[in-house]
Protein backbone atom coordinates (compact mmCIF):
# COMPACT_ATOMS: atom_id res chain seq x y z
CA UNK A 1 -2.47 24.91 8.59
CA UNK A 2 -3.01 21.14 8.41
CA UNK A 3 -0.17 18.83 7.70
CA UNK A 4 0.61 18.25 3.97
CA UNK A 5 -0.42 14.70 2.59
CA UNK A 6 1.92 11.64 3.64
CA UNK A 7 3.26 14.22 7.15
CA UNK A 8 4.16 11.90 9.74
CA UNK A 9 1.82 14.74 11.44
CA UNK A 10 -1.00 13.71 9.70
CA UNK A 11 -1.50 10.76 12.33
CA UNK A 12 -2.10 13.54 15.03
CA UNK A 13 -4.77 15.96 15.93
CA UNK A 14 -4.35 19.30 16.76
CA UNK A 15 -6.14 20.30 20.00
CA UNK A 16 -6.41 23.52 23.05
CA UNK A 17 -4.85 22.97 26.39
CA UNK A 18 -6.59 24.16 29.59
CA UNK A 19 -3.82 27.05 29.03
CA UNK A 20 -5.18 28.08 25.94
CA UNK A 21 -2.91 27.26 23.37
CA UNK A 22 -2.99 24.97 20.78
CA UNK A 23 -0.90 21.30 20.50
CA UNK A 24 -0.88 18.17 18.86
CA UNK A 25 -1.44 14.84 20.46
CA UNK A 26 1.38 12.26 19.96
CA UNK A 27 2.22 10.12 16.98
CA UNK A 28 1.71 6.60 17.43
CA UNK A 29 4.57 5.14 15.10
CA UNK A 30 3.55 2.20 13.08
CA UNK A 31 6.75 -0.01 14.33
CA UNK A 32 8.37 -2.82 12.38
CA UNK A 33 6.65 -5.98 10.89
CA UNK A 34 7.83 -8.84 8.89
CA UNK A 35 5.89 -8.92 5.70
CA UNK A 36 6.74 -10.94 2.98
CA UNK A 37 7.44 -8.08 0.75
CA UNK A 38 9.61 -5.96 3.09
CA UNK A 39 12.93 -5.21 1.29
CA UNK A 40 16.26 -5.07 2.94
CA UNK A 41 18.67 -2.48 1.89
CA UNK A 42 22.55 -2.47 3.00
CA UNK A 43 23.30 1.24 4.09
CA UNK A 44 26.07 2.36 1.27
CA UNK A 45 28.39 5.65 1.32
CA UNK A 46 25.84 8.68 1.35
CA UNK A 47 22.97 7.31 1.92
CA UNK A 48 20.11 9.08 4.26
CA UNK A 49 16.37 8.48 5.18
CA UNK A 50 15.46 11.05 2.61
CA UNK A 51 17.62 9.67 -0.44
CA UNK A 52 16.16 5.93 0.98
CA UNK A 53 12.73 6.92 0.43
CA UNK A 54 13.35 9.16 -2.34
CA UNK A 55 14.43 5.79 -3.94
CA UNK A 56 11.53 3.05 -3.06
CA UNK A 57 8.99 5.60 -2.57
CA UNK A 58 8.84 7.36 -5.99
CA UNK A 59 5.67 6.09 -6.48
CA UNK A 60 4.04 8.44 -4.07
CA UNK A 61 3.69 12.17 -3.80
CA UNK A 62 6.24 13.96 -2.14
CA UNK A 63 8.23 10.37 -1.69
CA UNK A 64 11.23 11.65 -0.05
CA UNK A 65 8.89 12.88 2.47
CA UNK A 66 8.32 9.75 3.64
CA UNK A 67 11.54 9.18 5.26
CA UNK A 68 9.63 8.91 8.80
CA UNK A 69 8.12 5.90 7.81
CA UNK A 70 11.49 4.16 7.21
CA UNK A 71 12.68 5.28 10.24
CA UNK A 72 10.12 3.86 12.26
CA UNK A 73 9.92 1.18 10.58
CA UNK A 74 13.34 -0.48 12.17
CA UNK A 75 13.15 -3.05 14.58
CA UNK A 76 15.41 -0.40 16.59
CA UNK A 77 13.68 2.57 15.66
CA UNK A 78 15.57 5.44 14.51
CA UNK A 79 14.72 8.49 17.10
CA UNK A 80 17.34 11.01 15.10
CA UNK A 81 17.06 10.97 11.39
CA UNK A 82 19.67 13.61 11.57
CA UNK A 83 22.19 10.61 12.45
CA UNK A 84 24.39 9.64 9.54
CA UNK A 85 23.13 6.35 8.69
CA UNK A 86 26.17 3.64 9.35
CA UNK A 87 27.58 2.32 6.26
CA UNK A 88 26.90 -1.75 6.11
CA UNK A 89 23.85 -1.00 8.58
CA UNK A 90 21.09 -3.32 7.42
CA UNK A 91 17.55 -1.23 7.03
CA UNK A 92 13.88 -2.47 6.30
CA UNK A 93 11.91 -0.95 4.09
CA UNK A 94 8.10 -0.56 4.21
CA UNK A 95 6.66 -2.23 0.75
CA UNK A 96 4.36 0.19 -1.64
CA UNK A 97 1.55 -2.18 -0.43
CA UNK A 98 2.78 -2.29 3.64
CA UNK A 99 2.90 1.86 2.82
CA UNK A 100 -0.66 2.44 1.29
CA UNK A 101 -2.45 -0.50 3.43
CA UNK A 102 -1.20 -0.03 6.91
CA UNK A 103 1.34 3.32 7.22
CA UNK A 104 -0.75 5.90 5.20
CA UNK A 105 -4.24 3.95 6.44
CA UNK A 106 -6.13 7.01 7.70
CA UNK A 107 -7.81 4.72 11.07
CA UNK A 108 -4.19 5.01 12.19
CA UNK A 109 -4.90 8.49 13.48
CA UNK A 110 -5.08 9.39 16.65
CA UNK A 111 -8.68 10.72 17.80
CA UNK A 112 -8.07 12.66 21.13
């Protein structure tokens, strides 16, 4: 089954092994940037990747989905996003623009 649209998985490709079985190649993260339209956002009490990108991602299917993209997007990438986020942490968020032009840009994907 292929990854659903905006996967983090969808920058992969699924290939065989010499063993026979089937695997994906890695994920090359996109890594943070300073654009002039990155927001900042001060971690507050119950706050997660998923309710972050719920939030500035509406615009997009499946926006909570997206929650890999935030996490990447750190200058200290965030390698757990089961982690409870600390409260007063200071995050960067990926623009709508930064998001559709260089995250989701399908020539990001890895060709194996």
């Amino acid at each position: 089954m292929p990854p659903r649209i905006n996967s983090r998985h969808e920058f992969t490709t699924a290939f065989t092994t010499a063993e026979g079985q089937r695997a994906l190649s890695d994920r090359v993260p996109y890594r943070f940037q300073a654009f002039n339209d990155t927001r900042q956002h001060v971690v507050g009490r119950g706050d997660s990747l998923f309710t972050l990108a719920a939030r500035y991602f509406s615009g997009f299917e499946r926006g909570a989905g997206l929650w890999w993209a935030i996490a990447d997007f750190q200058p200290d990438p965030i390698l757990d996003p089961t982690l409870v986020l600390e409260e007063g942490r200071l995050m960067f968020i990926p623009s709508e623009r930064t998001m559709r032009e260089e995250i989701l840009n399908p020539t990001r994907r890895v060709e194996f």
